[in-house]
C-alpha atoms as a PDB file:
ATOM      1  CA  UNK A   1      81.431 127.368 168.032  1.00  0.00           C
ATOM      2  CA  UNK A   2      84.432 126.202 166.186  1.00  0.00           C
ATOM      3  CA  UNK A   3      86.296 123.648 167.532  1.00  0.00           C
ATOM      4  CA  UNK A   4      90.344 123.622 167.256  1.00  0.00           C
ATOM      5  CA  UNK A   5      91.899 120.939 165.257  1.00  0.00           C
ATOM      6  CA  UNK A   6      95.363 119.309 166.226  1.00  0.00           C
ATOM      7  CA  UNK A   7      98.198 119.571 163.623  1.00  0.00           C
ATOM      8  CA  UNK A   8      97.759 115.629 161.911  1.00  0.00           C
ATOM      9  CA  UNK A   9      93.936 116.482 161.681  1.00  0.00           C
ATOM     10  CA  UNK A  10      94.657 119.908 160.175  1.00  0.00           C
ATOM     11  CA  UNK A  11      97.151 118.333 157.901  1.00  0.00           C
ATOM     12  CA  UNK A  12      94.510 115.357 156.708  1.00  0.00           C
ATOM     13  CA  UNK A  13      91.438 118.063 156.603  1.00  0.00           C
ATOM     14  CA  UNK A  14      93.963 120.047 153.935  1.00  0.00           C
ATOM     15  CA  UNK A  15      95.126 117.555 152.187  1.00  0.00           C
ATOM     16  CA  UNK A  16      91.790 116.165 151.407  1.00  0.00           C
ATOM     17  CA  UNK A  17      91.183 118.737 148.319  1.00  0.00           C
ATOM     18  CA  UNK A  18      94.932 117.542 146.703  1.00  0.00           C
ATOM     19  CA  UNK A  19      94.256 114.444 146.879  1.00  0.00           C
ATOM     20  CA  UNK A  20      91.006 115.687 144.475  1.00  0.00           C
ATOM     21  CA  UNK A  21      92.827 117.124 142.615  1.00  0.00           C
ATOM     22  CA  UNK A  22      95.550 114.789 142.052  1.00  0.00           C
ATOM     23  CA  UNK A  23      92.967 112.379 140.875  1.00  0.00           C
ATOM     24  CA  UNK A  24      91.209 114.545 139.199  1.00  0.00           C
ATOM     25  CA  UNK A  25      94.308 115.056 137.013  1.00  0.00           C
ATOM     26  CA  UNK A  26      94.671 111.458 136.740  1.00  0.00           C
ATOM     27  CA  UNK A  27      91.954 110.441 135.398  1.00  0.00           C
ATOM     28  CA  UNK A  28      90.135 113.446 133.295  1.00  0.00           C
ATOM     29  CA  UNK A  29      90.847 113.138 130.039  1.00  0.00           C
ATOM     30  CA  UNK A  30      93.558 115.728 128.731  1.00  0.00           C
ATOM     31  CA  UNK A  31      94.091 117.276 124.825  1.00  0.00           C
ATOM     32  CA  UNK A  32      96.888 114.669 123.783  1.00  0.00           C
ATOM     33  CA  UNK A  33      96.670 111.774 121.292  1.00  0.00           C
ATOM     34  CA  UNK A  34      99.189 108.700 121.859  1.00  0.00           C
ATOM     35  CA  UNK A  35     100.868 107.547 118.701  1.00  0.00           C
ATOM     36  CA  UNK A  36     102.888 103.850 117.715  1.00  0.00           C
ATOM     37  CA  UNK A  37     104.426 102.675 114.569  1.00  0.00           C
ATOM     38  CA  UNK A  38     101.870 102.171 111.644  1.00  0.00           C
ATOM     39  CA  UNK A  39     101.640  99.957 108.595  1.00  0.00           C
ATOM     40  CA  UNK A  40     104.163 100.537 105.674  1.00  0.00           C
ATOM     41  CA  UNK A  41     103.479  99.987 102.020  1.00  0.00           C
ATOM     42  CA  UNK A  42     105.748  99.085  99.356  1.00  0.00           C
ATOM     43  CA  UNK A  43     105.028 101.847  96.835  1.00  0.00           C
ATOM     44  CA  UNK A  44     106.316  99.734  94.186  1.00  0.00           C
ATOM     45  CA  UNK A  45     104.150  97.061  94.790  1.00  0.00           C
ATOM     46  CA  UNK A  46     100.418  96.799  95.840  1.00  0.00           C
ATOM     47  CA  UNK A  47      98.438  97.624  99.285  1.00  0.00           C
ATOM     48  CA  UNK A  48      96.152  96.109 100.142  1.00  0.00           C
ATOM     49  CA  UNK A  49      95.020  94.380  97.387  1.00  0.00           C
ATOM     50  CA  UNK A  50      95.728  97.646  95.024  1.00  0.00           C
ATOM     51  CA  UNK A  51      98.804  99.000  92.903  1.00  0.00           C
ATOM     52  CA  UNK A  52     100.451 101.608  94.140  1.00  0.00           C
ATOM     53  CA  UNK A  53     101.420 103.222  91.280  1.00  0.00           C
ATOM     54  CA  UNK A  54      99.832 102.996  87.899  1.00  0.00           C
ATOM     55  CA  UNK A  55     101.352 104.540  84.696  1.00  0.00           C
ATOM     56  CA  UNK A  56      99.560 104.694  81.395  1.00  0.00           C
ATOM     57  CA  UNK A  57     101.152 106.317  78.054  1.00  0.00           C
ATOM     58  CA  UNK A  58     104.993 105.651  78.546  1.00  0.00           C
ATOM     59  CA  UNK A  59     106.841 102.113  79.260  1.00  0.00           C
ATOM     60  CA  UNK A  60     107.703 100.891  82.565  1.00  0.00           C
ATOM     61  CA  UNK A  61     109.441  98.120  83.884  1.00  0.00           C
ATOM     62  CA  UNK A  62     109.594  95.550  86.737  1.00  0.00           C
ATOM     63  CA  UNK A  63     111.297  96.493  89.588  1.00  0.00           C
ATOM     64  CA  UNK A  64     113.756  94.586  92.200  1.00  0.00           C
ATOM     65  CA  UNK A  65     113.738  95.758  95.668  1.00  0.00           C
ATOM     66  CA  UNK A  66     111.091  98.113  97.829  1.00  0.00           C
ATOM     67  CA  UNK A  67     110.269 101.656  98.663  1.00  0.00           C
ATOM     68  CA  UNK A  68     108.396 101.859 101.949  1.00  0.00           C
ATOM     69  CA  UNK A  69     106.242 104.053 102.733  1.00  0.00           C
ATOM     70  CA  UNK A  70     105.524 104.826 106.776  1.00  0.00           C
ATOM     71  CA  UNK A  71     102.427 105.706 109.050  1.00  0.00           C
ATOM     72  CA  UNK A  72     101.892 106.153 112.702  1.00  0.00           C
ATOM     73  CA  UNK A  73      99.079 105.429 114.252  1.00  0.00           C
ATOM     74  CA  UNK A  74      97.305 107.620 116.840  1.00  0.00           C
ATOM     75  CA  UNK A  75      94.619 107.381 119.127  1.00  0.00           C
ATOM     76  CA  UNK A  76      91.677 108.925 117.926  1.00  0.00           C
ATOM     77  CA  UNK A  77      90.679 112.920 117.991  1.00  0.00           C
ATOM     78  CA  UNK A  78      87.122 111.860 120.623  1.00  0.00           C
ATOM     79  CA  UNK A  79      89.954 109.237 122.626  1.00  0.00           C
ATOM     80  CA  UNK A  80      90.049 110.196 126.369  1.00  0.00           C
ATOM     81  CA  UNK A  81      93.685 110.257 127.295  1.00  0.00           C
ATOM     82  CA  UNK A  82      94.852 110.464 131.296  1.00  0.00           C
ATOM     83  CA  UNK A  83      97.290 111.457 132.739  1.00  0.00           C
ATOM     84  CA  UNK A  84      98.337 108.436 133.546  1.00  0.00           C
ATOM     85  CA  UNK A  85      98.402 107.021 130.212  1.00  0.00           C
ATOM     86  CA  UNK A  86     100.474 110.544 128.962  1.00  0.00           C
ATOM     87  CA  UNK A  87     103.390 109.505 131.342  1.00  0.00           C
ATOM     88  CA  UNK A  88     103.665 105.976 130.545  1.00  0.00           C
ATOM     89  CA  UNK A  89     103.639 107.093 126.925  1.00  0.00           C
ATOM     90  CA  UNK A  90     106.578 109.724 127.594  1.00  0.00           C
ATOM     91  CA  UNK A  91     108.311 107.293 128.906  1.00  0.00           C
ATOM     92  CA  UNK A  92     108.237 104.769 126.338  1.00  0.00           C
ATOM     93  CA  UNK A  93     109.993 103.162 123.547  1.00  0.00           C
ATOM     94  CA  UNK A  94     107.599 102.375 120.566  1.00  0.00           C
ATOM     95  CA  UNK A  95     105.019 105.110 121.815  1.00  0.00           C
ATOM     96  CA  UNK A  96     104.892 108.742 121.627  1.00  0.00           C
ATOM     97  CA  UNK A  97     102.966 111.373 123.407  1.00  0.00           C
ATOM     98  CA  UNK A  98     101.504 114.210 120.627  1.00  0.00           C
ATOM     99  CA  UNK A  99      99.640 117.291 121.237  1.00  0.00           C
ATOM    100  CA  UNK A 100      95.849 116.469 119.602  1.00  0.00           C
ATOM    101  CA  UNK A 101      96.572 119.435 117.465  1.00  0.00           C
ATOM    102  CA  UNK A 102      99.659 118.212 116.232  1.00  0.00           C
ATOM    103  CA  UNK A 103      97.610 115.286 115.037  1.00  0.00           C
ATOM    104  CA  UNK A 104      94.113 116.015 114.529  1.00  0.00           C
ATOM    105  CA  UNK A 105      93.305 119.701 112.708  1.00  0.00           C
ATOM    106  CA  UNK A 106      91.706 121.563 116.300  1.00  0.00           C
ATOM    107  CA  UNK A 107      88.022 121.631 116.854  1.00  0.00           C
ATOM    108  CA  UNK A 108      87.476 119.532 113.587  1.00  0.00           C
ATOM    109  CA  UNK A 109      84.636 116.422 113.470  1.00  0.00           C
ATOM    110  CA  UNK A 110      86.009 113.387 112.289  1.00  0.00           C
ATOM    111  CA  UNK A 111      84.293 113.385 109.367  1.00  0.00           C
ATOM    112  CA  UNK A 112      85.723 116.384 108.893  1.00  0.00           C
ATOM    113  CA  UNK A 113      89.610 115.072 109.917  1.00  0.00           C
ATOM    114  CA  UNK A 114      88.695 112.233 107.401  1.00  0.00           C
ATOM    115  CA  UNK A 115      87.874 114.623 104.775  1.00  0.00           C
ATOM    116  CA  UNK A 116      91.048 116.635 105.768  1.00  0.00           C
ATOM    117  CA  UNK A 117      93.661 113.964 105.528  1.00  0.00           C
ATOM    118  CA  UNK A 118      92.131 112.612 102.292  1.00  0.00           C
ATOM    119  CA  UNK A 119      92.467 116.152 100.780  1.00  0.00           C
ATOM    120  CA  UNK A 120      96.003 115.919 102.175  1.00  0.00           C
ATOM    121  CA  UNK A 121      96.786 112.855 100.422  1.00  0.00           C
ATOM    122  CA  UNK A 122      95.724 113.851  97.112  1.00  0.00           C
ATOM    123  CA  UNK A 123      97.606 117.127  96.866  1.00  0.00           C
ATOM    124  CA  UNK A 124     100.647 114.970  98.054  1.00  0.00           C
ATOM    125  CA  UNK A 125      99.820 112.305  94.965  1.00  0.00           C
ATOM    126  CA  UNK A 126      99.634 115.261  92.402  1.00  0.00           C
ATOM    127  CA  UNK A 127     102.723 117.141  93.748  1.00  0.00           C
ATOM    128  CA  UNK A 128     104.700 113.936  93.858  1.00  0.00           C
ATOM    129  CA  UNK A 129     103.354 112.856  90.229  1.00  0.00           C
ATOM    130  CA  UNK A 130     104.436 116.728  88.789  1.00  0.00           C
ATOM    131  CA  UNK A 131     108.122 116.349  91.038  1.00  0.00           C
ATOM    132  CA  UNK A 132     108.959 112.941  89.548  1.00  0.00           C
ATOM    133  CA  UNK A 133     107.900 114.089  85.545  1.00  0.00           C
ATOM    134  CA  UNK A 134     109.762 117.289  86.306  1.00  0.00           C
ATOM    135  CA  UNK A 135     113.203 115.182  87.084  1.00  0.00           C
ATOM    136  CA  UNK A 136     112.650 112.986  84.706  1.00  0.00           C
ATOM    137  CA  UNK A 137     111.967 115.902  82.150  1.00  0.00           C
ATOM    138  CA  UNK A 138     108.794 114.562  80.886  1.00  0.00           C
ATOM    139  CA  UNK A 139     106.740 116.996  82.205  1.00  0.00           C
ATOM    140  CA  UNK A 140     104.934 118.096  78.875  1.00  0.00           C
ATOM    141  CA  UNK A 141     104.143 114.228  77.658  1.00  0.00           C
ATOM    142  CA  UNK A 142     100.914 112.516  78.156  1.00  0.00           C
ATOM    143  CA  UNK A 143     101.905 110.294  81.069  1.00  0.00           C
ATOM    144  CA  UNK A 144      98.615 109.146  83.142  1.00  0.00           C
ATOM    145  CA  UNK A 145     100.053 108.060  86.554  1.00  0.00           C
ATOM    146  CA  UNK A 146      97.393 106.486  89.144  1.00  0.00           C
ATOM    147  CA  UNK A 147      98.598 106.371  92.670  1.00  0.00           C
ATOM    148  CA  UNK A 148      96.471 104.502  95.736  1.00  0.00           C
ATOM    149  CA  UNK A 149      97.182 104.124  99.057  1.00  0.00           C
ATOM    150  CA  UNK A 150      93.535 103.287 100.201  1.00  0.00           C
ATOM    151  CA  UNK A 151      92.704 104.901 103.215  1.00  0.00           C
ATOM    152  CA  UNK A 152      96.029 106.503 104.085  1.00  0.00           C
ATOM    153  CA  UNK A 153      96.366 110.376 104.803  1.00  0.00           C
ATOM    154  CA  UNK A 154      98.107 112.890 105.120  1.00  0.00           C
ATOM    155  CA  UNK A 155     100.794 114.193 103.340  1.00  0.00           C
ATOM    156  CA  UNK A 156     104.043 112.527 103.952  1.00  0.00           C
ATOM    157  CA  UNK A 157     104.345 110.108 101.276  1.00  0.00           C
ATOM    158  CA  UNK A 158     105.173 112.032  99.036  1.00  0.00           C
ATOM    159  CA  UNK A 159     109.203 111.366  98.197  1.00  0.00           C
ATOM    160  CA  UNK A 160     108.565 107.632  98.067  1.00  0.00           C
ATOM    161  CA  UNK A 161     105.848 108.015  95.905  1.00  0.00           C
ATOM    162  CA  UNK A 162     108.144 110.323  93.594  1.00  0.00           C
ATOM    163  CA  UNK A 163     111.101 108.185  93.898  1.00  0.00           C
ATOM    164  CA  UNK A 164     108.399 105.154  92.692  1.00  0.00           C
ATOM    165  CA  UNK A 165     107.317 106.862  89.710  1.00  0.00           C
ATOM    166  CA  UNK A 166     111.043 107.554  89.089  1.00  0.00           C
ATOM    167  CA  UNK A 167     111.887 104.380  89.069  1.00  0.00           C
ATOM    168  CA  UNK A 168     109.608 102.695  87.471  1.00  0.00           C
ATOM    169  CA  UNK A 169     109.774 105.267  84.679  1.00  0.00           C
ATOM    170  CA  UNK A 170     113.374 105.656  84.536  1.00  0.00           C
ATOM    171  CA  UNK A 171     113.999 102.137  84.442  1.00  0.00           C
ATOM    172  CA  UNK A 172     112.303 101.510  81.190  1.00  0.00           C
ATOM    173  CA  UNK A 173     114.880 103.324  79.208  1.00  0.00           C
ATOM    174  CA  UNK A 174     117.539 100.479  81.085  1.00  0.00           C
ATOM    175  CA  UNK A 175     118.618 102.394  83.801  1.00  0.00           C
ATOM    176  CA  UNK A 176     119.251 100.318  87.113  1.00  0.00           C
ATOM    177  CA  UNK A 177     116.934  99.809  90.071  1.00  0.00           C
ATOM    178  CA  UNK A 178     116.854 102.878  92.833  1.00  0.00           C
ATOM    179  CA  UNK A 179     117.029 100.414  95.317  1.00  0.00           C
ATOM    180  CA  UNK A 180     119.934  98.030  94.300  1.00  0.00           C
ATOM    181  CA  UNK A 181     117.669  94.986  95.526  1.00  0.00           C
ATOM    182  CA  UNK A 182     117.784  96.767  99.068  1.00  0.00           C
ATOM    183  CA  UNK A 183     114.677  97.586 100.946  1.00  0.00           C
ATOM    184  CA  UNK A 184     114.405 101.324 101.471  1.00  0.00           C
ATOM    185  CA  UNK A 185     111.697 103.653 103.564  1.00  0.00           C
ATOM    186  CA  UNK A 186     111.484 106.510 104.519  1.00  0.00           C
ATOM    187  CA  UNK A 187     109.365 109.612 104.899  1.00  0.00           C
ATOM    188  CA  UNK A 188     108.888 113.259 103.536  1.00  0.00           C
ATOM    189  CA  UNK A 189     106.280 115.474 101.736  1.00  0.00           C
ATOM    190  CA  UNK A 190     107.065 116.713  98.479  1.00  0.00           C
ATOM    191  CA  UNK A 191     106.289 119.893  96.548  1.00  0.00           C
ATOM    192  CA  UNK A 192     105.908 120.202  92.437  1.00  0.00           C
ATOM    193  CA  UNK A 193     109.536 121.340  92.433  1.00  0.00           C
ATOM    194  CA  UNK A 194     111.060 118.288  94.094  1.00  0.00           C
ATOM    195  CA  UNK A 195     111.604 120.078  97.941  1.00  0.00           C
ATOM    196  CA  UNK A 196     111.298 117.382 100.588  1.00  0.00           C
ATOM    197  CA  UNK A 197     109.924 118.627 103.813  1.00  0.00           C
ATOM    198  CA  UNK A 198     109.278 117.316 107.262  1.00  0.00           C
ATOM    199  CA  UNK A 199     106.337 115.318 108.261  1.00  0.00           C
ATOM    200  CA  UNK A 200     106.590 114.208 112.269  1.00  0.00           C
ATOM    201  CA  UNK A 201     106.402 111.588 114.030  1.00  0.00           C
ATOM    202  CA  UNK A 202     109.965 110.211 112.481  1.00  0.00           C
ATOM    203  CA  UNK A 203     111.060 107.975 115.451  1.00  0.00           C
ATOM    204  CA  UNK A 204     107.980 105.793 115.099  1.00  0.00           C
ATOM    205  CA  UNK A 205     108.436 105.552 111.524  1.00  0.00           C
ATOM    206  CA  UNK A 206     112.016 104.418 111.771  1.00  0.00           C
ATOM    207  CA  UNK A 207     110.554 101.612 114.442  1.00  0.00           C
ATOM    208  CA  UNK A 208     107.626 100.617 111.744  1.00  0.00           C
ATOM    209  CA  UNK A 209     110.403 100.444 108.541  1.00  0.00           C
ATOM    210  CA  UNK A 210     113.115  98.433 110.381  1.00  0.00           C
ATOM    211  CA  UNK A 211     110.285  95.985 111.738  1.00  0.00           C
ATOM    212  CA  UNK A 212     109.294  95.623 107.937  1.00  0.00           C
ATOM    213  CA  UNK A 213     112.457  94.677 106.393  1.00  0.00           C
ATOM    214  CA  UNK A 214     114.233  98.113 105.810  1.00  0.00           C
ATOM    215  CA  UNK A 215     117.881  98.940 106.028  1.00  0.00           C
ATOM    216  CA  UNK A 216     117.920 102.171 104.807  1.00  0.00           C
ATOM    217  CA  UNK A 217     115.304 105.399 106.010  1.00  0.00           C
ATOM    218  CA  UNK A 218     115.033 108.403 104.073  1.00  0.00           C
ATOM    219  CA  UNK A 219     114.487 111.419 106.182  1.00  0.00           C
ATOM    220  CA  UNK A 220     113.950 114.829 105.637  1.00  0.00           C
ATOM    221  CA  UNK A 221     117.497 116.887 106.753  1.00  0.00           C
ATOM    222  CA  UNK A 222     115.608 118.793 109.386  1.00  0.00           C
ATOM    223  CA  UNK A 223     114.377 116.464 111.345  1.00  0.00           C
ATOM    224  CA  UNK A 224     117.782 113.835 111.769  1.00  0.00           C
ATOM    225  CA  UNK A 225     117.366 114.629 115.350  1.00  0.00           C
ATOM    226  CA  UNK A 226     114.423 113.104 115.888  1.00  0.00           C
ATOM    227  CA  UNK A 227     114.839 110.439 113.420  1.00  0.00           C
ATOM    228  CA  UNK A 228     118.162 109.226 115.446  1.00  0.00           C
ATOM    229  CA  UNK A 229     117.095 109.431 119.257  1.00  0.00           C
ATOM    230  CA  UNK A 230     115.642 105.863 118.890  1.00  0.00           C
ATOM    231  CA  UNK A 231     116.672 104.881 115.835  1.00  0.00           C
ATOM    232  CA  UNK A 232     116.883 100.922 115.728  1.00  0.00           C
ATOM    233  CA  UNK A 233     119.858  99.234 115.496  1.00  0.00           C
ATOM    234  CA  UNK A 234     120.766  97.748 111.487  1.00  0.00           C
ATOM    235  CA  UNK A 235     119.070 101.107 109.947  1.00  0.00           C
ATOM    236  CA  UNK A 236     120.915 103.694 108.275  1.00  0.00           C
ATOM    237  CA  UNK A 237     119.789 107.318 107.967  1.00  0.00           C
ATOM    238  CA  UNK A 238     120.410 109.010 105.019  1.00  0.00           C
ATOM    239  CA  UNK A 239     119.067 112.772 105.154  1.00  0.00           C
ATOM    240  CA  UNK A 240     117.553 114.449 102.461  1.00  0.00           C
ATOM    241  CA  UNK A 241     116.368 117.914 101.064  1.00  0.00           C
ATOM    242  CA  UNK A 242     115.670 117.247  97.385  1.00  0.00           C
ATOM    243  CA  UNK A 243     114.155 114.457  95.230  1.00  0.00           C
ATOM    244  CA  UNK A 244     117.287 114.942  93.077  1.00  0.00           C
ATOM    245  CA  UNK A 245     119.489 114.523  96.453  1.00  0.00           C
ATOM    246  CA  UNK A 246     117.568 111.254  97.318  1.00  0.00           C
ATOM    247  CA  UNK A 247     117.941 109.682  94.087  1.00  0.00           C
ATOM    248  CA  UNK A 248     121.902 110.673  93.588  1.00  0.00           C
ATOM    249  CA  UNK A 249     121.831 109.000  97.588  1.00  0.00           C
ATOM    250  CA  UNK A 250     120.454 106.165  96.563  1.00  0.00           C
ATOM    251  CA  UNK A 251     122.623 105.679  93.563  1.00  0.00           C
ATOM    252  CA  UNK A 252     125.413 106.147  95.597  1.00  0.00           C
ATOM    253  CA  UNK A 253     124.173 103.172  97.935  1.00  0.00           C
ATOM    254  CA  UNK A 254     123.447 100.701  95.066  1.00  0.00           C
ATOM    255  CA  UNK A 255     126.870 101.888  93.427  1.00  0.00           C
ATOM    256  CA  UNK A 256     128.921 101.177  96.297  1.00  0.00           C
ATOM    257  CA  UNK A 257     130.273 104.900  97.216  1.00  0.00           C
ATOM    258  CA  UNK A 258     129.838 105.104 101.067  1.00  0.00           C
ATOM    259  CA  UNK A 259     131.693 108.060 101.220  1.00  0.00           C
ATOM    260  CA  UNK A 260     129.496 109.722  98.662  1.00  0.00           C
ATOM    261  CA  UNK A 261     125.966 109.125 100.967  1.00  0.00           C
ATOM    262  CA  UNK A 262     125.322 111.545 103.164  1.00  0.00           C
ATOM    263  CA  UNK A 263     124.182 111.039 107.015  1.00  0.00           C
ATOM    264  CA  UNK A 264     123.115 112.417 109.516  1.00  0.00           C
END
């Protein structure tokens, strides 16, 4: 025979399986990764321990000033992420919550992510090699350009690799620095023709170039948003579309004509 409950036990008996639930949800792991500002490089300089950028079969020249590359860092694709680890990362500063897929190519090994990114990176280094010669108009000379970033991936290095090569090319002929002396990141993929697209992940990069010295980020046009809702205080966003629009920004900068650099 069943026995009749009074209301308070009722209410415990039921809320027994929420409760369950709740922690369930609290501690299973869930399909996001949590990213933080990464390591930048100075593309016309060396990381770690290597030369960025290499060039064989044409002058170059010494360069004043940096171009800084950006990274995020995420927790890995196999990291077991609560929920309570999701929230505090929503609501924080220097971390963002990501979507593993947004990160990590879906159902992939990490070998296999490793092999991914790497691939990633290399098409980025020949596109960015080709958009560079192209504005330059030396496509069709026997320029050798080397480009190493160690174990970096991915694709969005591109423009500052392009706007390294251009430099350090297009300074040998006694044309000034890019950079006027300044320290300059940013962040963008590149395609052979010299079209800068968006990468990600923008607000942590503007965190990782200010921490390292910059005072000016290049960032692709569509993604000023982003690149503004925490942007740190002393760094100017200039947005960009083009290899040929970053450089005439950039000249603009180190020429003094504010009025002629565009923002966001």
């Amino acid at each position: 025979m069943l026995s009749r409950l009074t209301r308070p036990q009722a209410l415990t008996v039921c809320a027994l399986p929420v409760v369950a639930l709740i922690a369930t949800a609290v501690f299973a792991p869930l399909p996001f990764s949590v990213a933080q500002p990464g390591s930048t490089a100075d593309v016309l300089g060396s990381y770690r321990g290597n030369q960025v950028i290499t060039i064989s079969g044409a002058p170059v020249r010494g360069t004043t000033g940096q171009l800084r590359m950006t990274t995020i860092e995420a927790t890995g694709p196999d990291a077991r992420i609560s929920l309570s680890e999701v929230i505090d990362g929503w609501f924080a500063t220097d971390r963002a919550v990501m979507p593993r897929d947004a990160v990590y190519p879906s159902g992939d090994t990490v070998r296999q992510i490793e092999q991914h990114n790497a691939a990633q990176m290399k098409e980025s280094q020949d596109s960015a090699t080709q958009a560079a010669l192209k504005y330059l108009g030396r496509s069709g000379e026997k320029i050798d350009v080397k480009l190493d970033l160690a174990n970096v991936g991915g694709p969005s290095a591109g423009l500052l690799l392009s706007l390294g090569i251009v430099d350090k090319l297009h300074g040998a002929g006694g044309g000034a620095d890019l950079t006027g002396g300044r320290t300059i990141a940013g962040t963008g993929t590149i395609t052979p023709d010299g079209t800068v697209g968006a990468v990600g992940g923008v607000g942590l990069k503007t965190q990782a170039a200010r921490r390292d010295g910059a005072t000016v980020f290049l960032v692709p046009r569509a993604e000023c948003k982003d690149a503004g809702a925490e942007l740190p205080e002393g760094l100017r966003l200039v947005p960009v579309t083009t290899l040929k629009g970053a450089i005439t920004a950039l000249t603009a900068l180190r020429e003094g004509k504010e009025s002629a650099v565009p923002s966001c």
